[in-house]
Structure formats: C-alpha cells, structure tokens
PDB file of N, CA and C in Angstrom:
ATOM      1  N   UNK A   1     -49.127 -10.320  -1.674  1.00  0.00           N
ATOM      2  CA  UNK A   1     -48.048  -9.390  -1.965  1.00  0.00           C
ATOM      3  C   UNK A   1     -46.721 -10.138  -2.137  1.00  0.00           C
ATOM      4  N   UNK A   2     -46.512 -11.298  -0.961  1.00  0.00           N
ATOM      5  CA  UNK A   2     -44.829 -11.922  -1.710  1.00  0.00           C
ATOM      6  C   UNK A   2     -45.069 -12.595  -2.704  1.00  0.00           C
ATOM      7  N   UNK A   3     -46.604 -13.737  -2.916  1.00  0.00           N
ATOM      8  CA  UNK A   3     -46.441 -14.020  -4.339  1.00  0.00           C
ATOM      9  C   UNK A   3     -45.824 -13.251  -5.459  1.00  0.00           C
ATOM     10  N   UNK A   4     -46.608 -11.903  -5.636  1.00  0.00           N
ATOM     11  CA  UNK A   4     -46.297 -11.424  -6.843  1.00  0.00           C
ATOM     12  C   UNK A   4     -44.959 -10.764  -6.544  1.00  0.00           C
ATOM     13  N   UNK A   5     -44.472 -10.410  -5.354  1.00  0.00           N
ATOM     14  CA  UNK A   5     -43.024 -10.440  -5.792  1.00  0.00           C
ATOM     15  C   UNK A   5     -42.263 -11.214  -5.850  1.00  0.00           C
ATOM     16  N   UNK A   6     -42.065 -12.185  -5.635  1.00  0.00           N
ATOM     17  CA  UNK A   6     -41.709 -13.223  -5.770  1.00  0.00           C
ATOM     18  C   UNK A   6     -41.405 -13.493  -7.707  1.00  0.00           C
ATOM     19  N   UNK A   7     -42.624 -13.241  -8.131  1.00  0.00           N
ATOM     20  CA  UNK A   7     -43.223 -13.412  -9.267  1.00  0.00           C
ATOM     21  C   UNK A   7     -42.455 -12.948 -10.189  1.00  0.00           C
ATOM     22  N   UNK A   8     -42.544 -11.357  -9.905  1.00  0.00           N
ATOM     23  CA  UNK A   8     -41.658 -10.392 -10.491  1.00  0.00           C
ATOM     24  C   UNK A   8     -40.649 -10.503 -10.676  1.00  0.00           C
ATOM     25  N   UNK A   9     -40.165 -10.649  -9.675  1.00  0.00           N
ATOM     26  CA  UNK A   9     -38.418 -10.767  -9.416  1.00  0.00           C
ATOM     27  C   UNK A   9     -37.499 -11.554 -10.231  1.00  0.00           C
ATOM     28  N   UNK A  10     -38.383 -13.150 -10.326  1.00  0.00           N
ATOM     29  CA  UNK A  10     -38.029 -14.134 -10.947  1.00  0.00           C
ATOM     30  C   UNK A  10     -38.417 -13.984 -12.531  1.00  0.00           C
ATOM     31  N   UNK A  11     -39.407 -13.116 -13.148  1.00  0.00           N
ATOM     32  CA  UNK A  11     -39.628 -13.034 -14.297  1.00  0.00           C
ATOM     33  C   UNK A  11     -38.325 -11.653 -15.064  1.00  0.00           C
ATOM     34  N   UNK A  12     -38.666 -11.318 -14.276  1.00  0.00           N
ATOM     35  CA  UNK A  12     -37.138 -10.125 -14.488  1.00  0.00           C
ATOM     36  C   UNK A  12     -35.880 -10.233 -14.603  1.00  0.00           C
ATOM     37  N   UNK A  13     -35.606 -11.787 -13.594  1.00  0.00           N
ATOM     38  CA  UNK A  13     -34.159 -11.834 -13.490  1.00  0.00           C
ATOM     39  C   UNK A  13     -33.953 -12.643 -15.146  1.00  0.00           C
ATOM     40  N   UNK A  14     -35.292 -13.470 -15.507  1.00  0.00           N
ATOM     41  CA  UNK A  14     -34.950 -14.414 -17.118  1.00  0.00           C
ATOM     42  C   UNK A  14     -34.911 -13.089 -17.987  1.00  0.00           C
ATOM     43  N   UNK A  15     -35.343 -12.083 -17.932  1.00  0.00           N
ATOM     44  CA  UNK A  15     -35.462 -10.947 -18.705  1.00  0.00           C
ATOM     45  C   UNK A  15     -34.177  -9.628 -18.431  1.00  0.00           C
ATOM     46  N   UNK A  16     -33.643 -10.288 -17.562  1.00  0.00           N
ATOM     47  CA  UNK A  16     -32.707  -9.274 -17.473  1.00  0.00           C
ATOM     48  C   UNK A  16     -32.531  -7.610 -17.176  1.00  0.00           C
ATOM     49  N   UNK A  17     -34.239  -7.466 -16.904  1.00  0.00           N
ATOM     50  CA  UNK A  17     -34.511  -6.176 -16.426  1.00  0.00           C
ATOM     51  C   UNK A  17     -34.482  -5.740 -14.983  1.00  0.00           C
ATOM     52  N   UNK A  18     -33.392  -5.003 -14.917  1.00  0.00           N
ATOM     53  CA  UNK A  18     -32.392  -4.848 -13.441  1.00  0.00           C
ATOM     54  C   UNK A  18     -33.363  -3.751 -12.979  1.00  0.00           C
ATOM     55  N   UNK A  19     -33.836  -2.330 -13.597  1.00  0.00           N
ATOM     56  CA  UNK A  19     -34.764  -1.532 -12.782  1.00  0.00           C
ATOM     57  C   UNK A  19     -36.202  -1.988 -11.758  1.00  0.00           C
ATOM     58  N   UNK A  20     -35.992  -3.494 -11.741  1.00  0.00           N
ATOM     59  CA  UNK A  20     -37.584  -3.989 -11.281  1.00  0.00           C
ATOM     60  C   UNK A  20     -36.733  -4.275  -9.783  1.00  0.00           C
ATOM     61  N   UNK A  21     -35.543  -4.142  -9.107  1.00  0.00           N
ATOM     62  CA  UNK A  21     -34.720  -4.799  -8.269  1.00  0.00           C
ATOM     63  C   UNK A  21     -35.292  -3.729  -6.840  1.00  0.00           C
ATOM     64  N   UNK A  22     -34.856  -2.560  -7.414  1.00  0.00           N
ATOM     65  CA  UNK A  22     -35.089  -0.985  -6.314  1.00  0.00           C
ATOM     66  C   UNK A  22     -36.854  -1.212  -5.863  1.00  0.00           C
ATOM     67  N   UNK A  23     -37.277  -1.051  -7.291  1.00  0.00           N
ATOM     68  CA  UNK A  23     -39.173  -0.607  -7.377  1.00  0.00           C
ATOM     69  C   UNK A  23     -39.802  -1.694  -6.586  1.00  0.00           C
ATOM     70  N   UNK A  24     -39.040  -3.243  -6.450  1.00  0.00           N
ATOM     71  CA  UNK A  24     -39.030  -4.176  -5.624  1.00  0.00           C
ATOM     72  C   UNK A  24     -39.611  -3.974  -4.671  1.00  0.00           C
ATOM     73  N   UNK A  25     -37.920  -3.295  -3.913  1.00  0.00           N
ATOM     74  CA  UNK A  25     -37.211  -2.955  -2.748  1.00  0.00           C
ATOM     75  C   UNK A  25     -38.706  -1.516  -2.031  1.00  0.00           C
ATOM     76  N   UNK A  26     -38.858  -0.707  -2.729  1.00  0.00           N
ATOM     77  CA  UNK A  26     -39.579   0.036  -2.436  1.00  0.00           C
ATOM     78  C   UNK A  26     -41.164  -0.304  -2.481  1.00  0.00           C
ATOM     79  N   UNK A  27     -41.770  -1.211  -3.292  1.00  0.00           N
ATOM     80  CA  UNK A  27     -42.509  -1.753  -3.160  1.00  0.00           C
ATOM     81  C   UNK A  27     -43.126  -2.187  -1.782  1.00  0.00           C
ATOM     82  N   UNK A  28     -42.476  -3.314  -1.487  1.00  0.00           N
ATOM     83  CA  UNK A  28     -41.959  -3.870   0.007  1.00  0.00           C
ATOM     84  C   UNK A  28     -42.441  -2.499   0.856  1.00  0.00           C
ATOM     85  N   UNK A  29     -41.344  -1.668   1.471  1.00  0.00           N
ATOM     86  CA  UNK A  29     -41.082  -0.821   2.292  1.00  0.00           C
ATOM     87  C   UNK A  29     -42.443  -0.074   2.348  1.00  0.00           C
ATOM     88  N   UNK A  30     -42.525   0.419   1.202  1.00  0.00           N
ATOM     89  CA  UNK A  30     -44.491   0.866   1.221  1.00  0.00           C
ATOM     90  C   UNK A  30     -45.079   0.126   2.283  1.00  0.00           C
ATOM     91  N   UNK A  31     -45.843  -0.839   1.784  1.00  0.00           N
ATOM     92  CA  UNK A  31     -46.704  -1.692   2.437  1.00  0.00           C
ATOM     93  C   UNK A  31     -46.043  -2.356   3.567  1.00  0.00           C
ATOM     94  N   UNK A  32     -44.693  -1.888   4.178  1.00  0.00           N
ATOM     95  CA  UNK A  32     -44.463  -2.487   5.342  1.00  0.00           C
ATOM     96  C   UNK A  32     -45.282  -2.172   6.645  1.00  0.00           C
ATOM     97  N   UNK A  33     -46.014  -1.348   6.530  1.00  0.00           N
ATOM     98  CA  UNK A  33     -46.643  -0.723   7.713  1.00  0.00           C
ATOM     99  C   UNK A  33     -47.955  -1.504   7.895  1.00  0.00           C
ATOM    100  N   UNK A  34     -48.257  -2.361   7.050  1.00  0.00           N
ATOM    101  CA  UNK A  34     -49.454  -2.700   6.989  1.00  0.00           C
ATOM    102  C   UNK A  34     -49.631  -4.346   6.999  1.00  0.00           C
ATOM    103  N   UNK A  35     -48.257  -4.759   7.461  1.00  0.00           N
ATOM    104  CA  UNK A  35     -47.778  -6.141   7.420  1.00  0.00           C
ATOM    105  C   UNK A  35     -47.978  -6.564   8.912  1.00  0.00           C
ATOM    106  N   UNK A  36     -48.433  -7.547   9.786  1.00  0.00           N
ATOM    107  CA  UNK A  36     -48.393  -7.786  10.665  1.00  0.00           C
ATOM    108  C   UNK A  36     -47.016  -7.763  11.247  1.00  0.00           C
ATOM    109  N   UNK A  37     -46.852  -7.356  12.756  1.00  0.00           N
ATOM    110  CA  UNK A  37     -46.215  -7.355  13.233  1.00  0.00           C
ATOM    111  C   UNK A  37     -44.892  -8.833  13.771  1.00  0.00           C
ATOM    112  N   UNK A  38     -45.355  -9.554  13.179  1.00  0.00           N
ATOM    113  CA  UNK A  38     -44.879 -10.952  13.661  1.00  0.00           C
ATOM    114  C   UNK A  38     -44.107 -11.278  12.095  1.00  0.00           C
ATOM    115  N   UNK A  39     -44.603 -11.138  11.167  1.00  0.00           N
ATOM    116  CA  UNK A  39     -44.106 -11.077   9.961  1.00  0.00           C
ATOM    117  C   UNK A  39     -42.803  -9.509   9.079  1.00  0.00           C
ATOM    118  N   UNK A  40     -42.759  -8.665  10.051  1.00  0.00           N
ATOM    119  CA  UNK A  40     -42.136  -7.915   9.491  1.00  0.00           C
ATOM    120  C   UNK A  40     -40.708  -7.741   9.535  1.00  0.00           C
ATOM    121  N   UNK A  41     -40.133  -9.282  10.353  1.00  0.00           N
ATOM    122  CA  UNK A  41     -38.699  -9.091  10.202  1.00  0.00           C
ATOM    123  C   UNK A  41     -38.824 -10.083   8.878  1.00  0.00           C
ATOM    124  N   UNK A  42     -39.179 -10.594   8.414  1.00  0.00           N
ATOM    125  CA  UNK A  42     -39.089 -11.184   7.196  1.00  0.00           C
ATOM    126  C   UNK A  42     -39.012 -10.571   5.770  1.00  0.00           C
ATOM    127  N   UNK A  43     -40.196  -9.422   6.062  1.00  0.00           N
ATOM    128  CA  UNK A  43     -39.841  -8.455   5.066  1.00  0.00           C
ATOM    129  C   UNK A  43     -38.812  -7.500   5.339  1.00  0.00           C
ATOM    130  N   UNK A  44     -38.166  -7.256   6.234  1.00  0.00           N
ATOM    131  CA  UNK A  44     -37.254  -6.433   6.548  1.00  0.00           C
ATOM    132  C   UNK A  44     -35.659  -7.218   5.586  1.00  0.00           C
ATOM    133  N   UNK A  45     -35.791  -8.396   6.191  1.00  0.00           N
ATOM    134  CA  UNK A  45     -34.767  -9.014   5.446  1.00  0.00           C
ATOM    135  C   UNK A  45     -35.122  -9.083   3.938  1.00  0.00           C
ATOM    136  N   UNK A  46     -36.079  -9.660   3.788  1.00  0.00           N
ATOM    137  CA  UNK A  46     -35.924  -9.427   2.375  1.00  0.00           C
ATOM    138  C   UNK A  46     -36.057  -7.506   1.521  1.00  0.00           C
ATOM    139  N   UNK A  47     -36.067  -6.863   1.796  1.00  0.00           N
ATOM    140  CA  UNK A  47     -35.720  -5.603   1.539  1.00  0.00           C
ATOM    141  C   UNK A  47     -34.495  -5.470   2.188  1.00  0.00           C
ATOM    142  N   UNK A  48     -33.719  -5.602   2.660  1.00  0.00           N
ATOM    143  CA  UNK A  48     -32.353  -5.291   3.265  1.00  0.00           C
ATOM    144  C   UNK A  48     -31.119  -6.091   1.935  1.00  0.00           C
ATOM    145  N   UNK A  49     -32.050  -7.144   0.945  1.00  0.00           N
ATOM    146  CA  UNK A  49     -31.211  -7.768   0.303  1.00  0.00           C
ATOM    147  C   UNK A  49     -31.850  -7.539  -1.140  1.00  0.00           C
ATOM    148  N   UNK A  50     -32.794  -6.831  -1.096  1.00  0.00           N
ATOM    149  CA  UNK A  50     -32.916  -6.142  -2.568  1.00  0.00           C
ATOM    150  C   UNK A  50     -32.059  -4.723  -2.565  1.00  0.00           C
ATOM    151  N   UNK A  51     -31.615  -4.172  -0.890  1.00  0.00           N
ATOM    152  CA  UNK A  51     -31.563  -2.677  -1.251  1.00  0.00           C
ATOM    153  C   UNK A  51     -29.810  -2.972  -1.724  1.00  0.00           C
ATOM    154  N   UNK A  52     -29.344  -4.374  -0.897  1.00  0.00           N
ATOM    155  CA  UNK A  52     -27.836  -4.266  -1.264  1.00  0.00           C
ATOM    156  C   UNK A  52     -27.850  -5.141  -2.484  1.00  0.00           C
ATOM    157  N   UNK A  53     -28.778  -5.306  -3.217  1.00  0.00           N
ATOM    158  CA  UNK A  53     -28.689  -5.803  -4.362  1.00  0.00           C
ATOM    159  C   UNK A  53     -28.498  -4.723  -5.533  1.00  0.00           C
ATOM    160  N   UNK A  54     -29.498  -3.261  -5.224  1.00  0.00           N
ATOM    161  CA  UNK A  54     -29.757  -2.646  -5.718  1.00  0.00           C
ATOM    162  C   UNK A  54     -27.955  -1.901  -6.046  1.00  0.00           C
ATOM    163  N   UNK A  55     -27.365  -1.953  -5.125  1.00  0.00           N
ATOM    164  CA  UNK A  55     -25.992  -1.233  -4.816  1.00  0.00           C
ATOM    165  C   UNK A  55     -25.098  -1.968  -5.901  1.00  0.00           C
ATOM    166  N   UNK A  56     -25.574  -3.320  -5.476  1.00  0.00           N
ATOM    167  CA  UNK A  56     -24.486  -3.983  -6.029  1.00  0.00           C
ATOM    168  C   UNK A  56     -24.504  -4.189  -7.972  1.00  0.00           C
ATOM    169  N   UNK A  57     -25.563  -3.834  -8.547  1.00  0.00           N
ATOM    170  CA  UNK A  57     -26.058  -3.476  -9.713  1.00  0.00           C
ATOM    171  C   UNK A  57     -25.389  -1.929 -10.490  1.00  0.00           C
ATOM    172  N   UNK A  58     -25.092  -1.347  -9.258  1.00  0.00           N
ATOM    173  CA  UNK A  58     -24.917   0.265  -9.330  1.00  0.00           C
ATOM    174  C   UNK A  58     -23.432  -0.019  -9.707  1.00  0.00           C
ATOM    175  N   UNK A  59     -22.603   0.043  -8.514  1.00  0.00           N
ATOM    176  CA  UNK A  59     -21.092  -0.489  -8.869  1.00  0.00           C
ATOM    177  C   UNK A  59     -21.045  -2.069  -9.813  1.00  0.00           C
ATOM    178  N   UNK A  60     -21.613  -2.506 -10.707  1.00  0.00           N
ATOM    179  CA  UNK A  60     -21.186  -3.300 -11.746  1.00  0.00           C
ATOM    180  C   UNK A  60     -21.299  -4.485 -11.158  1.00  0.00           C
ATOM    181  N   UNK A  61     -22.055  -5.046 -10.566  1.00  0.00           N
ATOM    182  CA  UNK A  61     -21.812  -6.627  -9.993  1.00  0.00           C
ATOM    183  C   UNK A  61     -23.363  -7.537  -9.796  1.00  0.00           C
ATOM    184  N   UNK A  62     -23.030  -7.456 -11.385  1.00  0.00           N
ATOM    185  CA  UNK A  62     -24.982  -7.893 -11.648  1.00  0.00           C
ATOM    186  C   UNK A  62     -24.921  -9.360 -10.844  1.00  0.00           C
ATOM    187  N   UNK A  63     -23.984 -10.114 -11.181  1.00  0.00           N
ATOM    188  CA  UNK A  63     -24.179 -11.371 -11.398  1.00  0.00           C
ATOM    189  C   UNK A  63     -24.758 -11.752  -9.278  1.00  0.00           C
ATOM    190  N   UNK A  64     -24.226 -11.225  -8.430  1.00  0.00           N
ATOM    191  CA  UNK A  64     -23.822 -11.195  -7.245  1.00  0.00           C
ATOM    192  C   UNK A  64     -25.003  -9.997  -6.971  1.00  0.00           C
ATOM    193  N   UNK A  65     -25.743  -9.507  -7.873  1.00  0.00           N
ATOM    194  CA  UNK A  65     -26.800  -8.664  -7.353  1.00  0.00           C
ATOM    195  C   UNK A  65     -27.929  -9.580  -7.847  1.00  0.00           C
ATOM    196  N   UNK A  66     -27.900 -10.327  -8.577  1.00  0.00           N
ATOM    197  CA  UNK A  66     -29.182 -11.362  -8.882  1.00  0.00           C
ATOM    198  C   UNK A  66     -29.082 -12.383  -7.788  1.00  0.00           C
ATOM    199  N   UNK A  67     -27.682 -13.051  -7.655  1.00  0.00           N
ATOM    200  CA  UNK A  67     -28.117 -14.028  -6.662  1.00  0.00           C
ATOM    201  C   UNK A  67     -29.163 -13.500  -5.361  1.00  0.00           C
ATOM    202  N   UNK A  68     -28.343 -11.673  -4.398  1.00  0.00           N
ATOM    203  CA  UNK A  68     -29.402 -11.788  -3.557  1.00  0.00           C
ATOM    204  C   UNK A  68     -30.591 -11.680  -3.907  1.00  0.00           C
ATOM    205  N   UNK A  69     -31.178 -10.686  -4.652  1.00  0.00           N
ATOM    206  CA  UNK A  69     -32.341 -10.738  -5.362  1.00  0.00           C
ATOM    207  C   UNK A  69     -33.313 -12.185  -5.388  1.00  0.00           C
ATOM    208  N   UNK A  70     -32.618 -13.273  -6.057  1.00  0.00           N
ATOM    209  CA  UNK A  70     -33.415 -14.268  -5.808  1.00  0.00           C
ATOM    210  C   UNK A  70     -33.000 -15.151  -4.831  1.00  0.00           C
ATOM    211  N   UNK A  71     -32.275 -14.754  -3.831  1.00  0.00           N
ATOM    212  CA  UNK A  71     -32.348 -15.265  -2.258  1.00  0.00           C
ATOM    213  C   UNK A  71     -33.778 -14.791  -1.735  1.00  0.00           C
ATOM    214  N   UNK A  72     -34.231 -13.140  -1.936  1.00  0.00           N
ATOM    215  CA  UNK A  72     -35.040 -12.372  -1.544  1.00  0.00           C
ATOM    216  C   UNK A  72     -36.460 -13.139  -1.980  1.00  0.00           C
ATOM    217  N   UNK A  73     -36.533 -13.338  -3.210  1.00  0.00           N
ATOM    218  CA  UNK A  73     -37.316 -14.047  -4.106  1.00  0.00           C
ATOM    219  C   UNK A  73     -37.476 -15.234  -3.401  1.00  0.00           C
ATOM    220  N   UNK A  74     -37.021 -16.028  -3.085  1.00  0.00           N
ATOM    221  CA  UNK A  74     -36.906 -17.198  -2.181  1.00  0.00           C
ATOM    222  C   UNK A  74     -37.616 -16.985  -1.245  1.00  0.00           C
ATOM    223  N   UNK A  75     -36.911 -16.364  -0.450  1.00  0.00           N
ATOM    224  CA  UNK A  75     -37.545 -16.069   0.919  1.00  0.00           C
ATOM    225  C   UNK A  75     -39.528 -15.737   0.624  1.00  0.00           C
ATOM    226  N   UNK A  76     -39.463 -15.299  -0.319  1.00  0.00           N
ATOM    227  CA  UNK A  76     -40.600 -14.496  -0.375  1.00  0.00           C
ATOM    228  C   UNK A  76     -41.518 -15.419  -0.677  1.00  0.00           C
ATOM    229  N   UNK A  77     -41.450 -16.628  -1.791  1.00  0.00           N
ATOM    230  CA  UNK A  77     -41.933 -17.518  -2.013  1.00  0.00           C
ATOM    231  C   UNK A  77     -42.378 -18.701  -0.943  1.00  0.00           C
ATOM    232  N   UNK A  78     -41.070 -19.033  -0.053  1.00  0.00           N
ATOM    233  CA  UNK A  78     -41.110 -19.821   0.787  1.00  0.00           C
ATOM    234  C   UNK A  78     -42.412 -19.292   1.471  1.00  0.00           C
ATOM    235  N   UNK A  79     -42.254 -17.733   2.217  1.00  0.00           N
ATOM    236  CA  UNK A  79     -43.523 -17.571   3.203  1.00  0.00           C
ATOM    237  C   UNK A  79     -44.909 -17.431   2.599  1.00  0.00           C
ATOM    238  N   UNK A  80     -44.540 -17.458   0.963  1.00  0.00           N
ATOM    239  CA  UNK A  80     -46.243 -17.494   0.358  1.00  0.00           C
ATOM    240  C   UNK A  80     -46.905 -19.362   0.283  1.00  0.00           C
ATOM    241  N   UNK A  81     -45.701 -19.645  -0.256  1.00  0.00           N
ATOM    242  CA  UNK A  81     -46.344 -21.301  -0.747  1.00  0.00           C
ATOM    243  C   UNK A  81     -46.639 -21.966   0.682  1.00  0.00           C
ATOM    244  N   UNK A  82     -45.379 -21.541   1.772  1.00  0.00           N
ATOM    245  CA  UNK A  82     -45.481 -23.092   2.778  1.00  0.00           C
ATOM    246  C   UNK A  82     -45.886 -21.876   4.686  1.00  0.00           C
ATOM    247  N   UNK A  83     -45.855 -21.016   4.166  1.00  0.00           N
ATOM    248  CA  UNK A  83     -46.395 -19.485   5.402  1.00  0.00           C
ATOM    249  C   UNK A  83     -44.846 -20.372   6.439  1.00  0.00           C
ATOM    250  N   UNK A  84     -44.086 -20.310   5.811  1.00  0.00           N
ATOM    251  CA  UNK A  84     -42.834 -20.386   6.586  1.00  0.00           C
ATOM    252  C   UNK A  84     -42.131 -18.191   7.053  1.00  0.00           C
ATOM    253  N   UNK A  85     -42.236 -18.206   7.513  1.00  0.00           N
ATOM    254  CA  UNK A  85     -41.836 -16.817   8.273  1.00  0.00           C
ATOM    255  C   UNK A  85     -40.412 -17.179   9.107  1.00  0.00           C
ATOM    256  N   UNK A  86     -39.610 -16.206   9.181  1.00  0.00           N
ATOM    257  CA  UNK A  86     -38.267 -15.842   9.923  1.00  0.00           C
ATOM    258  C   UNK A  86     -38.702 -15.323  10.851  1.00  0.00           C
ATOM    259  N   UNK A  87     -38.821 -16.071  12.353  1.00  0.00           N
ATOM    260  CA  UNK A  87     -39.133 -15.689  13.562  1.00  0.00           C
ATOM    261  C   UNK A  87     -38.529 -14.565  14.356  1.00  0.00           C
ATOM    262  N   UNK A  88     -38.901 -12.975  14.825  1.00  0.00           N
ATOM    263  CA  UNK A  88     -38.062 -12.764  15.803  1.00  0.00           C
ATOM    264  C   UNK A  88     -38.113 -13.306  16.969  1.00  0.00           C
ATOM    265  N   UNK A  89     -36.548 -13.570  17.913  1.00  0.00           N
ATOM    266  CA  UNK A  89     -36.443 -14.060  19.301  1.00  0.00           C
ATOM    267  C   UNK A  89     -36.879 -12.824  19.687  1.00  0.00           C
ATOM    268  N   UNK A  90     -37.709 -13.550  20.720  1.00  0.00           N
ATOM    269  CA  UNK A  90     -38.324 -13.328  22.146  1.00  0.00           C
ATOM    270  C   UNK A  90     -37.451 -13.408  23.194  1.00  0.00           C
TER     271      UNK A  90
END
C-alpha cells in the first residue's frame, strides 16, 4: 500500500494532477484500521500532510502543497524500500 502511494503521488506531481492529493489522503485513512498498530503513527503523519496539502491547493498554494505531498511520498517510500517506520515513544 505505501509503495503504490508513494507511486502515485510522485507520478501525479510530474503530471500535475492535484485531485490524486485528497483521494491519497483518503485512501490512507480507509485502510488505516487495518495497519498494524506499531506502524500507524506513520501513516497518521503522512495523512496529516496530504490533508494540509490538500488545503493548501484549495487556497492557491500549489507549489508549498506539492512539497508536503512529496515529503508524504517520502515518508511513504522510505517505510516501503528500507521498513524504516516513525516510532511512537513509549
């Protein structure tokens, strides 16, 4: 699942198609329930920075809504290629 978003994200942002940013975001949030528990602040963050990406697209600020987007994209990649995860403290 982060591969291909990952995937997406980055094929969208060369294409310039901004509606794939939300469907992302909601994507994610779906299948959050079904994400292990040790892994779901990772997706939390990365949906927390598609949803203010999504905002920031709305009020006019593509350029600053792609960067988080492919911060998100990042993140997402990182925990597919190297299973690097954002730990919660204990």
């Amino acid at each position: 699942m982060q591969a291909a978003f990952a995937a997406i994200v980055l094929l969208d942002f060369v294409a310039d198609f901004r509606p794939v940013v939300p469907l992302a975001a909601l994507g994610l949030l779906a299948s959050f329930v079904i994400v292990e528990r040790m892994h779901r602040l990772t997706w939390s963050v990365e949906v927390a920075l598609l949803v203010t990406s999504t905002v920031l697209f709305a009020v006019g600020r593509a350029g600053w809504a792609w960067v988080l987007a492919m911060l998100a994209a990042g993140i997402a990649a990182l925990a597919t290629a190297a299973d690097i995860w954002i730990k919660p403290v204990r």
